[in-house]
N, C-alpha and C. Protein backbone atom coordinates (compact mmCIF):
# COMPACT_ATOMS: atom_id res chain seq x y z
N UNK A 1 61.85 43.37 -95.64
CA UNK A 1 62.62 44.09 -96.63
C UNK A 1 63.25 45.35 -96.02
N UNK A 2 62.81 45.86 -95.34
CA UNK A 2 63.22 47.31 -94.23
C UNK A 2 64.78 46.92 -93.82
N UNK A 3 64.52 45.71 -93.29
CA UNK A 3 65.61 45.44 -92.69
C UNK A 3 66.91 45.24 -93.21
N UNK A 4 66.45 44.54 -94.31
CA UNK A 4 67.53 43.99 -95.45
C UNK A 4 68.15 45.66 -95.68
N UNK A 5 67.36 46.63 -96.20
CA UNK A 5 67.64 47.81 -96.83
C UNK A 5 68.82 48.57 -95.51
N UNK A 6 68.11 48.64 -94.39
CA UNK A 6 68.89 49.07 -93.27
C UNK A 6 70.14 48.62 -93.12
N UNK A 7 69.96 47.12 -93.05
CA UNK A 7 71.54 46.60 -92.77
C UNK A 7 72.63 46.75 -94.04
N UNK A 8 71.93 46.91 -95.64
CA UNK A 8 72.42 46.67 -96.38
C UNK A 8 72.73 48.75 -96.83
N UNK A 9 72.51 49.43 -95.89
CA UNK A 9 73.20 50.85 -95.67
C UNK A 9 74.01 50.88 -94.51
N UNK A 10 74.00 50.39 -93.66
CA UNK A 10 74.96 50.59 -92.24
C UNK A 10 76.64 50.01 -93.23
N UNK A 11 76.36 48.36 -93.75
CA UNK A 11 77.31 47.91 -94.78
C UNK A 11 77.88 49.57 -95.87
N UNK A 12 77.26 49.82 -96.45
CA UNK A 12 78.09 50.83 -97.55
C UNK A 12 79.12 52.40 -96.40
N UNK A 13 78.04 52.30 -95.58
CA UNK A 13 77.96 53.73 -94.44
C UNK A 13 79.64 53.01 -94.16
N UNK A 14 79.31 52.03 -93.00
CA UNK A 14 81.24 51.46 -92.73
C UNK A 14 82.04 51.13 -93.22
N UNK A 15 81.74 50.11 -94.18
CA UNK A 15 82.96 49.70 -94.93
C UNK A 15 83.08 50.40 -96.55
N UNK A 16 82.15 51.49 -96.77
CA UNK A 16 82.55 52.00 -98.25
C UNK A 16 82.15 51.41 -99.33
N UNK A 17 81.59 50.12 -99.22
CA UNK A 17 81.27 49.42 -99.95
C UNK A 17 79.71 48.55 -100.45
N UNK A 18 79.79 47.62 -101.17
CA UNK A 18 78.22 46.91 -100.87
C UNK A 18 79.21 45.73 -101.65
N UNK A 19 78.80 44.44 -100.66
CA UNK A 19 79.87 42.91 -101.69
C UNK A 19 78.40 42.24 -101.46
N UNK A 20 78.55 41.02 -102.48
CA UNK A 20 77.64 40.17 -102.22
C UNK A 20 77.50 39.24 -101.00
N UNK A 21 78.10 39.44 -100.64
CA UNK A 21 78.66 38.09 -99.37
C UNK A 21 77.93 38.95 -98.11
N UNK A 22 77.84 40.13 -98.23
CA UNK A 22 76.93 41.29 -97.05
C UNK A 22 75.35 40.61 -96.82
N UNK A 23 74.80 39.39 -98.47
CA UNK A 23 73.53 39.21 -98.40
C UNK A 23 73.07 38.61 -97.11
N UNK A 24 74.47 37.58 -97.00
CA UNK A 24 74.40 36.87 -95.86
C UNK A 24 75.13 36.97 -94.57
N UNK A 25 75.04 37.68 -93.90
CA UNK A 25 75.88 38.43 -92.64
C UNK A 25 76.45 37.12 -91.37
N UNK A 26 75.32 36.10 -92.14
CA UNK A 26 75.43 35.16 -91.06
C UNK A 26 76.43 33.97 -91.30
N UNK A 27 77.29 33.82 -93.18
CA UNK A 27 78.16 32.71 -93.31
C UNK A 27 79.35 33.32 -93.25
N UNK A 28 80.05 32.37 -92.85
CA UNK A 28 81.79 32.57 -92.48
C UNK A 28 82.07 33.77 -93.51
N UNK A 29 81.58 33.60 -94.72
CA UNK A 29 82.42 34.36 -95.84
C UNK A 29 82.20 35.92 -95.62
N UNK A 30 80.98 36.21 -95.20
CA UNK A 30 80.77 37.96 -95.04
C UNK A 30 81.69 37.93 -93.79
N UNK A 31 81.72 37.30 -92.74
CA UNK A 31 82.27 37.79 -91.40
C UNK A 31 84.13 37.56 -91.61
N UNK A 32 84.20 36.81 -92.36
CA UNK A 32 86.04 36.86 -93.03
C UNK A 32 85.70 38.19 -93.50
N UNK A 33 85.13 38.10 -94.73
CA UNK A 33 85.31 39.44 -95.37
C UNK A 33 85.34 41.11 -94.46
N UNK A 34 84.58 41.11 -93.78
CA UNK A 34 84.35 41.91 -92.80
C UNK A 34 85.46 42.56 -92.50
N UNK A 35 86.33 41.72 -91.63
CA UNK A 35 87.08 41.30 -90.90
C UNK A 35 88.65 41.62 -91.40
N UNK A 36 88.50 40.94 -92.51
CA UNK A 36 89.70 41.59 -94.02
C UNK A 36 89.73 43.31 -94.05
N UNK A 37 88.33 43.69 -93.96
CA UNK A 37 88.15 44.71 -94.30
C UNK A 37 88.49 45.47 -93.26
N UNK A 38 87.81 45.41 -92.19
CA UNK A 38 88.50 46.10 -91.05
C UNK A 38 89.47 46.57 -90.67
N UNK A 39 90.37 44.85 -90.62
CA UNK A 39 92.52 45.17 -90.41
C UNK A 39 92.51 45.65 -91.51
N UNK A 40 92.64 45.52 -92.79
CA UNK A 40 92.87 46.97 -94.38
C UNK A 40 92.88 48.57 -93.27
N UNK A 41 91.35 48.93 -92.61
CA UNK A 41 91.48 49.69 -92.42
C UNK A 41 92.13 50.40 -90.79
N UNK A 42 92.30 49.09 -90.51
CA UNK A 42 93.67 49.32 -89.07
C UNK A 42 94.28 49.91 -89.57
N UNK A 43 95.28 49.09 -90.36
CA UNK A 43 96.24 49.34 -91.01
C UNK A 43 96.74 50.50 -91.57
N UNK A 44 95.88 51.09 -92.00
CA UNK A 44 95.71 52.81 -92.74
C UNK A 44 95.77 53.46 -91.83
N UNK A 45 94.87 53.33 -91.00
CA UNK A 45 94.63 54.14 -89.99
C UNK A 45 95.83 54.29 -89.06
N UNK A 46 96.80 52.96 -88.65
CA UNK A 46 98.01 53.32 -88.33
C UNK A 46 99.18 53.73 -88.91
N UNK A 47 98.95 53.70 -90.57
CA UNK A 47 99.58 53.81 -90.82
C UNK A 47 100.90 55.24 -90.82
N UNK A 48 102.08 55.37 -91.26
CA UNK A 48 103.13 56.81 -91.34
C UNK A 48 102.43 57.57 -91.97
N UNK A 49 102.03 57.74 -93.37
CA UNK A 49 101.88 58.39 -94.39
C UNK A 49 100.30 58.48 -93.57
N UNK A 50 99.41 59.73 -93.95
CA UNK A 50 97.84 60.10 -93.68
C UNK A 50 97.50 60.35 -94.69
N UNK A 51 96.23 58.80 -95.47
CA UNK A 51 95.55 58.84 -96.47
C UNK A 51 94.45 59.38 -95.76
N UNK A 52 93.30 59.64 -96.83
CA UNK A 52 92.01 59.46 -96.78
C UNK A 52 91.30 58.39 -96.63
N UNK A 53 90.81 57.68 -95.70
CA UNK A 53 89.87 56.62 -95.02
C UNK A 53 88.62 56.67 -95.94
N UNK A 54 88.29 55.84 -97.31
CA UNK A 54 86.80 55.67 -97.59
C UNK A 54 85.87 54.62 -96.67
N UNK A 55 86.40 53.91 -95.52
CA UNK A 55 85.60 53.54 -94.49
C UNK A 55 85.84 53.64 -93.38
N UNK A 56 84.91 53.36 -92.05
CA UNK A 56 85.44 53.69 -91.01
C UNK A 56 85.47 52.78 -89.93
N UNK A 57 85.00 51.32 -90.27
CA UNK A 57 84.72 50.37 -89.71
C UNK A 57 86.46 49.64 -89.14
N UNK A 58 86.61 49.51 -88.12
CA UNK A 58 88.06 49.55 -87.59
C UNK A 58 87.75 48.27 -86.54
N UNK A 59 88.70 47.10 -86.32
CA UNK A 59 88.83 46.51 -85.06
C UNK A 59 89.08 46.95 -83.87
N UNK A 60 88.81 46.36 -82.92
CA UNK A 60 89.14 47.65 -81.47
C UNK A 60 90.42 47.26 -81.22
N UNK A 61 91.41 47.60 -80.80
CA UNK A 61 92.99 47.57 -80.79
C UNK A 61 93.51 46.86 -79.42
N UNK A 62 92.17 45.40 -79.13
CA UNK A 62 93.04 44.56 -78.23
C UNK A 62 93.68 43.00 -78.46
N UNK A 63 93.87 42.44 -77.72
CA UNK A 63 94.03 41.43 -77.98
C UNK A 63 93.61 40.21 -76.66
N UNK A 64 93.04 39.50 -77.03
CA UNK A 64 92.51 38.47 -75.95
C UNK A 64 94.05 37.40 -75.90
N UNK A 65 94.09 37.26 -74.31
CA UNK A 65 95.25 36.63 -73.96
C UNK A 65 94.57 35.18 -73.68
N UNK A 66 95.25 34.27 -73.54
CA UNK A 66 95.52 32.51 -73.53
C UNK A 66 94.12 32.49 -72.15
N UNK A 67 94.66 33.12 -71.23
CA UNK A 67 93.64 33.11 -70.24
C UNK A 67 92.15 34.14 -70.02
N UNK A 68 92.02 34.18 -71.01
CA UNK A 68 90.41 35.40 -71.29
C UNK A 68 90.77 36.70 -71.07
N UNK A 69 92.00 37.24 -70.21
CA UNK A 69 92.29 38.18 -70.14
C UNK A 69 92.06 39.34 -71.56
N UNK A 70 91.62 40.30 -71.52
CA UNK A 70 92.49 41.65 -72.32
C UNK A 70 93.80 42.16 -71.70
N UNK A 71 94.17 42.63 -73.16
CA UNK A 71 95.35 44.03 -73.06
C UNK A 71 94.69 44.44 -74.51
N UNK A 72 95.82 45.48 -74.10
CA UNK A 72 96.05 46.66 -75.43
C UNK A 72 96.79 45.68 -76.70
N UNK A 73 96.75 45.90 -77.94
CA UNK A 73 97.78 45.28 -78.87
C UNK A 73 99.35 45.79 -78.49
N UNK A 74 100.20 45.33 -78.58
CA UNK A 74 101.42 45.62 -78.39
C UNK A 74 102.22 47.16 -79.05
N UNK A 75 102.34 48.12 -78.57
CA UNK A 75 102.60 49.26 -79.06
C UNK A 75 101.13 50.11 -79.67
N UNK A 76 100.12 50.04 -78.86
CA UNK A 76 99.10 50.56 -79.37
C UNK A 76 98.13 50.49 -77.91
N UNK A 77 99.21 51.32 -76.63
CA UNK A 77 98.20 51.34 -75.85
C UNK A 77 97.03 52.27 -75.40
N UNK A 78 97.59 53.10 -76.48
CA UNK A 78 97.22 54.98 -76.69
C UNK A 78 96.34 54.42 -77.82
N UNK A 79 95.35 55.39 -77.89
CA UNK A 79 94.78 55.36 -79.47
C UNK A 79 96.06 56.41 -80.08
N UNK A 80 96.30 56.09 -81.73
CA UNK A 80 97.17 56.38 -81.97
C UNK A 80 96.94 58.61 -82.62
N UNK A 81 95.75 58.62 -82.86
CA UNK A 81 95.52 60.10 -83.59
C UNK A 81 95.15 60.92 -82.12
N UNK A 82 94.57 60.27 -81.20
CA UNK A 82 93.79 61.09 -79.76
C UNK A 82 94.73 61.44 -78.65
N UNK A 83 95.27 59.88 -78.66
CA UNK A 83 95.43 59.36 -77.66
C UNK A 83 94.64 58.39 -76.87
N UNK A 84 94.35 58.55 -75.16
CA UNK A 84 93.53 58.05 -74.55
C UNK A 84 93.74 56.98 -74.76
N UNK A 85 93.67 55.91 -73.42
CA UNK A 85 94.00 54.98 -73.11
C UNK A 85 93.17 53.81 -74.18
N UNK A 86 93.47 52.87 -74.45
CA UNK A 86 92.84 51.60 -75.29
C UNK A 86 91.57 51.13 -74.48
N UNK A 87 92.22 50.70 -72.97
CA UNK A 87 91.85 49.92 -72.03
C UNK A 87 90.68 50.99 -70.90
N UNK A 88 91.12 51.93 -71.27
CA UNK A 88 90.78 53.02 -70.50
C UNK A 88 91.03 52.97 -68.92
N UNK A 89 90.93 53.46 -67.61
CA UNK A 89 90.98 53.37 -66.71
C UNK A 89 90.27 53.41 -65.36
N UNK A 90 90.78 52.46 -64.52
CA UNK A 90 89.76 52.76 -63.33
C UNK A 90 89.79 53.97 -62.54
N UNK A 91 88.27 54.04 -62.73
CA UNK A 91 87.73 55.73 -62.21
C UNK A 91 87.24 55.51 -60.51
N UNK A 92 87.07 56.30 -59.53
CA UNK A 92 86.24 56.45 -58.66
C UNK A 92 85.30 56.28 -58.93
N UNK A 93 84.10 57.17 -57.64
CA UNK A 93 82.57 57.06 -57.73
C UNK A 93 82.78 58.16 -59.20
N UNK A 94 81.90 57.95 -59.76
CA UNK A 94 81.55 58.68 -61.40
C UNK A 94 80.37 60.00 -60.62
N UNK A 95 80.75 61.30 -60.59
CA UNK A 95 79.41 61.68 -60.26
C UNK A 95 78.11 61.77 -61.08
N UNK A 96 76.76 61.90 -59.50
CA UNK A 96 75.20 61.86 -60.59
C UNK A 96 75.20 62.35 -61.71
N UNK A 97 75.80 63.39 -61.92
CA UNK A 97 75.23 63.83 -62.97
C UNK A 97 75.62 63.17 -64.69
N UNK A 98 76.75 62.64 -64.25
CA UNK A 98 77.46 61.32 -64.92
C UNK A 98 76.55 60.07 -65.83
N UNK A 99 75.79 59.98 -64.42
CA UNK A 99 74.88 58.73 -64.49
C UNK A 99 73.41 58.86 -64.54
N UNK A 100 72.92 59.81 -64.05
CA UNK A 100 71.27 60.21 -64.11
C UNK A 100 70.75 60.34 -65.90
C-alpha cells in the first residue's frame, strides 16, 4: 500500500492531476494518457503567450532517427526558456572534483 500511495503522489506532484487509468501504470491506457499529457505540456511550455504550468512532467525534446540515432527535435536545439544545448556536448577530461 506505501507504494501505491507513493506512486499515486509523484502522479498528482507531475502531471497536476490523479486519473483512474494512473491505478494501472502498467496498461497502454495510463502510458497513452501520460504521454497526452506530457506533449499538452510541451506544448505550453513552448508555447508564444507564458501561461502558468499546473504540471511539470514534459517529454525530453528529441527525436529517435530511422537508424537509433538521436537529435534534437527540429527547431528546438536550445532548451527554449535557458537555453543550453538539448543534446548537450562533448566535454574533455571532467575534473576530480567533478566526479569524486
Amino acid at each position: 500500500m506505501q507504494v501505491y500511495g507513493y506512486r499515486m503522489s509523484l502522479w498528482a506532484e507531475h502531471l497536476g492531476v490523479l486519473e483512474p487509468a494512473f491505478t494501472n501504470p502498467e496498461s497502454l491506457e495510463c502510458v497513452q494518457r501520460v504521454n497526452e499529457m506530457a506533449q499538452a505540456n510541451w506544448e505550453q511550455y513552448i508555447a508564444e503567450e507564458v501561461t502558468d504550468m499546473r504540471a511539470h512532467l514534459l517529454p525530453y525534446p528529441v527525436q529517435v532517427k530511422d537508424d537509433g540515432t538521436l537529435g534534437a527535435l527540429p527547431g528546438y536545439e536550445t532548451f527554449p526558456d535557458v537555453g543550453g544545448l538539448v543534446l548537450g556536448a562533448q566535454q574533455g577530461n571532467l575534473p576530480d572534483g567533478l566526479t569524486t
